[in-house]
Protein backbone atom coordinates (compact mmCIF):
# COMPACT_ATOMS: atom_id res chain seq x y z
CA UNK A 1 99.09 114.18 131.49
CA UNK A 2 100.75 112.12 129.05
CA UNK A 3 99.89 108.36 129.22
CA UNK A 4 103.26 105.69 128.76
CA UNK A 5 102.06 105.64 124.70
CA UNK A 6 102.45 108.80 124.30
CA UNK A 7 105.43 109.13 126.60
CA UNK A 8 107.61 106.31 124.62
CA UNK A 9 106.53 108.06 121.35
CA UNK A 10 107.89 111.33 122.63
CA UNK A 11 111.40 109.34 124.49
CA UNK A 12 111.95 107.60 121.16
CA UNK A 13 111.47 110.42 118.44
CA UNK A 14 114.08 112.57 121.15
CA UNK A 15 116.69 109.76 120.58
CA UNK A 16 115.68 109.53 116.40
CA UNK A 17 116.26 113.33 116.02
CA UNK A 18 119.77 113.08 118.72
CA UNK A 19 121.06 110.11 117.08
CA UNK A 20 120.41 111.64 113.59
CA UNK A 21 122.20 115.14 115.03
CA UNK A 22 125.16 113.07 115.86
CA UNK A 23 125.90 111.35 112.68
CA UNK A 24 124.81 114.12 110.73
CA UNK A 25 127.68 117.10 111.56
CA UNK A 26 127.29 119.10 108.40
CA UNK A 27 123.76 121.04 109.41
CA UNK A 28 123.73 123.00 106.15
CA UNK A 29 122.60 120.06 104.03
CA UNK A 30 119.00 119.57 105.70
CA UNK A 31 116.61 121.86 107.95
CA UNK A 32 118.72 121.23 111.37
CA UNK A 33 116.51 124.59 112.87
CA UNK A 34 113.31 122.76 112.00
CA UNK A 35 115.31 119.63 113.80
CA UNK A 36 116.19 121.23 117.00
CA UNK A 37 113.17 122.88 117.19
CA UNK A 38 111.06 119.37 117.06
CA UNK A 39 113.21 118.35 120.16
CA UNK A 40 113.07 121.65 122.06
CA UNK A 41 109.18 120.80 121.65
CA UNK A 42 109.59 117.13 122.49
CA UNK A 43 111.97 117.88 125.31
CA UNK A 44 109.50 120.44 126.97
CA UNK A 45 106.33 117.92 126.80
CA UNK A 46 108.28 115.23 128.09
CA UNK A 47 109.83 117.81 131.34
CA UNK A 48 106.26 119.78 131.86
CA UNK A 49 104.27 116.05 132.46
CA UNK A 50 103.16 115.33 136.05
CA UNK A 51 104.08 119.33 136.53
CA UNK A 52 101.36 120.83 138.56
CA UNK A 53 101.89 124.74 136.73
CA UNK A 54 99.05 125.89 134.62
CA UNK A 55 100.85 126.74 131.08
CA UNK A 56 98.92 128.99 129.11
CA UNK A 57 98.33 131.06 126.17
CA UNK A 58 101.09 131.25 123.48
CA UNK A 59 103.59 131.59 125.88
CA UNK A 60 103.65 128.32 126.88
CA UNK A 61 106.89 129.57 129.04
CA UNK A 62 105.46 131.19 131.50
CA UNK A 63 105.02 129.96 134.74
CA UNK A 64 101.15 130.51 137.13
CA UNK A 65 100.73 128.48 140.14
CA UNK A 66 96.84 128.24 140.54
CA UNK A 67 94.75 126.24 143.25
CA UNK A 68 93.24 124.59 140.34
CA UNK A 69 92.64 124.66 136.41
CA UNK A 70 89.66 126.34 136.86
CA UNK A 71 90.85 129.31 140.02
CA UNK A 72 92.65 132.23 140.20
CA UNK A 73 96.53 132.04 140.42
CA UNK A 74 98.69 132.58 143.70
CA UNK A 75 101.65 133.01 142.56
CA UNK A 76 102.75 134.49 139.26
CA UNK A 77 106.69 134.15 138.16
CA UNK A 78 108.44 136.10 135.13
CA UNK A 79 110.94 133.79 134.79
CA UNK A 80 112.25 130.11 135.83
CA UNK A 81 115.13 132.28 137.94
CA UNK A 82 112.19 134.40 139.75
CA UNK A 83 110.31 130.52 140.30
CA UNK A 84 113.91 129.22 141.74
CA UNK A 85 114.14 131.76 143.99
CA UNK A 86 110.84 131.64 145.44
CA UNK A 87 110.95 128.05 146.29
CA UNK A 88 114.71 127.85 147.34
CA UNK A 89 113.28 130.81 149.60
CA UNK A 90 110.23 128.66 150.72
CA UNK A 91 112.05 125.92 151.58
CA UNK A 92 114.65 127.39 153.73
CA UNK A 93 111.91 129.18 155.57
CA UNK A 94 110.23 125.93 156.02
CA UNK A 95 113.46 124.38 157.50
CA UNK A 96 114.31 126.90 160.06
């Protein structure tokens, strides 16, 4: 969990690399890849805080719900569509 430091370092280095993006239109004359990638990152950390999925090995991307950091998981997605589904799914079952 990110603390508010950490937080306002990530919220301000997003708006350093946007506001750079946006005044900066001609991408061939630095490393815009290296850029956007260093937001994708930033962007991610910031959205996964206070997210109770366990993110693991290399692919950070996919998506375990476990009982804990330390149990087994119960429920496994593929993708963030399979994840949608399930819980649009939940919820309407919980509603009826």
């Amino acid at each position: 969990m990110l603390n508010i430091k950490q937080l306002n370092k990530i919220e301000s280095r997003i708006d350093e690399i946007e506001k750079f993006l946006d005044n900066n239109r001609d991408y061939n004359k630095f490393d815009s890849n290296k850029l956007f990638n260093e937001r994708s990152e930033l962007l991610f950390k910031r959205n996964k805080d206070n997210i109770n999925f366990r993110l693991s090995c290399n692919n950070k991307y996919s998506i375990n719900i476990g009982s804990n950091q330390y149990g087994s998981d119960l429920k496994r997605f593929s993708s963030k569509e399979e994840l949608l589904g399930f819980v649009i799914g939940f919820n309407e079952a919980n509603n009826l």
